[in-house]
C-alpha atoms as a PDB file:
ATOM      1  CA  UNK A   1     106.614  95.888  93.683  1.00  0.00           C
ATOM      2  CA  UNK A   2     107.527  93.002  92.417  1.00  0.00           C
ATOM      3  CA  UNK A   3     106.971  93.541  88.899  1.00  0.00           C
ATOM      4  CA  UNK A   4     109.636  96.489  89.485  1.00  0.00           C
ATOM      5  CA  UNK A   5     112.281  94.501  91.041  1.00  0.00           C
ATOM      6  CA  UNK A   6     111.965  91.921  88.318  1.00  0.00           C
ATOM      7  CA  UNK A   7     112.332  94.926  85.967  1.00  0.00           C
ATOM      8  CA  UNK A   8     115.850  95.173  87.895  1.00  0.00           C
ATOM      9  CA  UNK A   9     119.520  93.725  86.863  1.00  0.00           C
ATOM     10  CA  UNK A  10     121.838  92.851  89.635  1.00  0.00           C
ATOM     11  CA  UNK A  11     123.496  96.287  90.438  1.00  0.00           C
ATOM     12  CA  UNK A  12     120.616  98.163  90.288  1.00  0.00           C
ATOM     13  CA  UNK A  13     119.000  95.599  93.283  1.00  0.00           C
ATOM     14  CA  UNK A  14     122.623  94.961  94.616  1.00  0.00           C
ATOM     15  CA  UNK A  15     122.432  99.108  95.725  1.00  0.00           C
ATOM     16  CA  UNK A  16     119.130  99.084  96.666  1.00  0.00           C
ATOM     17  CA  UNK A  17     119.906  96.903  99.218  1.00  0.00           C
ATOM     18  CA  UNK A  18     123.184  97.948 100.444  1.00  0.00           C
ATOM     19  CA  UNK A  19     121.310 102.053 100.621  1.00  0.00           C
ATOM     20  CA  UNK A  20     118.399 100.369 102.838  1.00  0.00           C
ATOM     21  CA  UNK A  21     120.717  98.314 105.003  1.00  0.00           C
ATOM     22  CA  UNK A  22     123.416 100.978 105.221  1.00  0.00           C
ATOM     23  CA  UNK A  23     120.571 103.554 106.597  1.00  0.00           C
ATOM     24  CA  UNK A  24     119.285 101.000 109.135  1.00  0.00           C
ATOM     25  CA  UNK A  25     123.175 100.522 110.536  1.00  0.00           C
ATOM     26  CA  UNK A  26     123.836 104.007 110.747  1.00  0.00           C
ATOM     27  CA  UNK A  27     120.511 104.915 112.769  1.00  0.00           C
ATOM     28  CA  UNK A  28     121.019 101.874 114.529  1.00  0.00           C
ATOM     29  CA  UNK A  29     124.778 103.529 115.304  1.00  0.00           C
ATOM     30  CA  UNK A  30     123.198 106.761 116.153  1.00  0.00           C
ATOM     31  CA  UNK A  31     120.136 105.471 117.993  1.00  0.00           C
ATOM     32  CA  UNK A  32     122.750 103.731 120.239  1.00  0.00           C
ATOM     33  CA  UNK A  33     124.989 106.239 120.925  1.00  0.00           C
ATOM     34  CA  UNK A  34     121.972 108.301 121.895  1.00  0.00           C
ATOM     35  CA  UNK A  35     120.751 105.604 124.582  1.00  0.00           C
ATOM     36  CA  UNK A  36     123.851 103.935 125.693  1.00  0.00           C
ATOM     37  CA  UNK A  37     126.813 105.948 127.507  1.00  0.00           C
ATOM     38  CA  UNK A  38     130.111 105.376 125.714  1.00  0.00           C
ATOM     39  CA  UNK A  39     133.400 106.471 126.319  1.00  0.00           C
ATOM     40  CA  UNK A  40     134.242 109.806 125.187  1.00  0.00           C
ATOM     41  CA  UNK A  41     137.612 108.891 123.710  1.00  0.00           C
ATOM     42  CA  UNK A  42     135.346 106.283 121.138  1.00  0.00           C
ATOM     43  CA  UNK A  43     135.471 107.935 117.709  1.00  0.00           C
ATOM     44  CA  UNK A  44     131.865 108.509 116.417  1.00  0.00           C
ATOM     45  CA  UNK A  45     133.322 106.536 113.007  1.00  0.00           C
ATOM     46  CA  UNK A  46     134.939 103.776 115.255  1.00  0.00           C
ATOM     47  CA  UNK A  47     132.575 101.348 114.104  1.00  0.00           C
ATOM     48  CA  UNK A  48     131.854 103.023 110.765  1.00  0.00           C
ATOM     49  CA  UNK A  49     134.043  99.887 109.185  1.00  0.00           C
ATOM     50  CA  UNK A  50     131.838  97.298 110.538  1.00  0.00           C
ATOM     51  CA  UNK A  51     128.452  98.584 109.746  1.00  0.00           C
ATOM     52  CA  UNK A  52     129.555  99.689 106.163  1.00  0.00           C
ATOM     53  CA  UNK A  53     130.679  95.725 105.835  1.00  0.00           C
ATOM     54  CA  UNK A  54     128.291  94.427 107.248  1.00  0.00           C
ATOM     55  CA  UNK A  55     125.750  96.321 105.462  1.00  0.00           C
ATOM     56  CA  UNK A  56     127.810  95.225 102.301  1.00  0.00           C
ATOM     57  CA  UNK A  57     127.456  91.660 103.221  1.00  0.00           C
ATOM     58  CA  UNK A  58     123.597  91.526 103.758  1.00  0.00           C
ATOM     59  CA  UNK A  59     122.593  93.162 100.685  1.00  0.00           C
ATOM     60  CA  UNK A  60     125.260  90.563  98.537  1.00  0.00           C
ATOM     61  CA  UNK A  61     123.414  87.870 100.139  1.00  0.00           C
ATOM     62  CA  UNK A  62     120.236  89.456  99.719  1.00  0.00           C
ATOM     63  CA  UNK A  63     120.732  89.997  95.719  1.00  0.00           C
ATOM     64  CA  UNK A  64     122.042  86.768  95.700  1.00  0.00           C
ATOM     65  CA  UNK A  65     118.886  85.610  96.747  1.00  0.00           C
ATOM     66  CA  UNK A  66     116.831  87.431  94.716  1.00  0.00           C
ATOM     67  CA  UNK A  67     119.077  86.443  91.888  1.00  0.00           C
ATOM     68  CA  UNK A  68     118.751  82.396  92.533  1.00  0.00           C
ATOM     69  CA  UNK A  69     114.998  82.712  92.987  1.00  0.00           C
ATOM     70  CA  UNK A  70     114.591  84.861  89.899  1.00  0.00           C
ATOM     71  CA  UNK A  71     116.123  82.137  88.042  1.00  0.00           C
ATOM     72  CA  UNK A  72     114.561  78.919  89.570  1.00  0.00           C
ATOM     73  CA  UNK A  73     111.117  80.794  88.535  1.00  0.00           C
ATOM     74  CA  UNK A  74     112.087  81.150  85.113  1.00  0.00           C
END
């Protein structure tokens, strides 16, 4: 696995991680509106804006990370 990512440039890890943490907030959306009762005016894509950010956000910081250590290995 790691031979792979090193294989990688930035996009190509950058959307990686955004398709792995975008999957994990939209079951996480979907396992919670499955256990929790909300109110049936809430829009199923009411929160579609945070967890496509947020999911945005953690896999920029994760490629940044990658990145930095990729290049303080050498």
């Amino acid at each position: 696995m790691n031979d792979w990512m090193r294989a990688r440039n930035g996009w190509t890890i950058l959307l990686i991680f955004w398709g792995v943490t975008l999957t994990g907030g939209l079951l996480g959306e979907a396992m919670s509106r499955m256990v929790f009762e909300h109110h049936p005016a809430a829009s199923v894509t009411s929160n579609l804006p945070w967890v496509v950010g947020g999911s945005l956000f953690v896999a920029l910081s994760g490629t940044v990370g990658v990145l930095r250590r990729r290049r303080r290995q050498g």
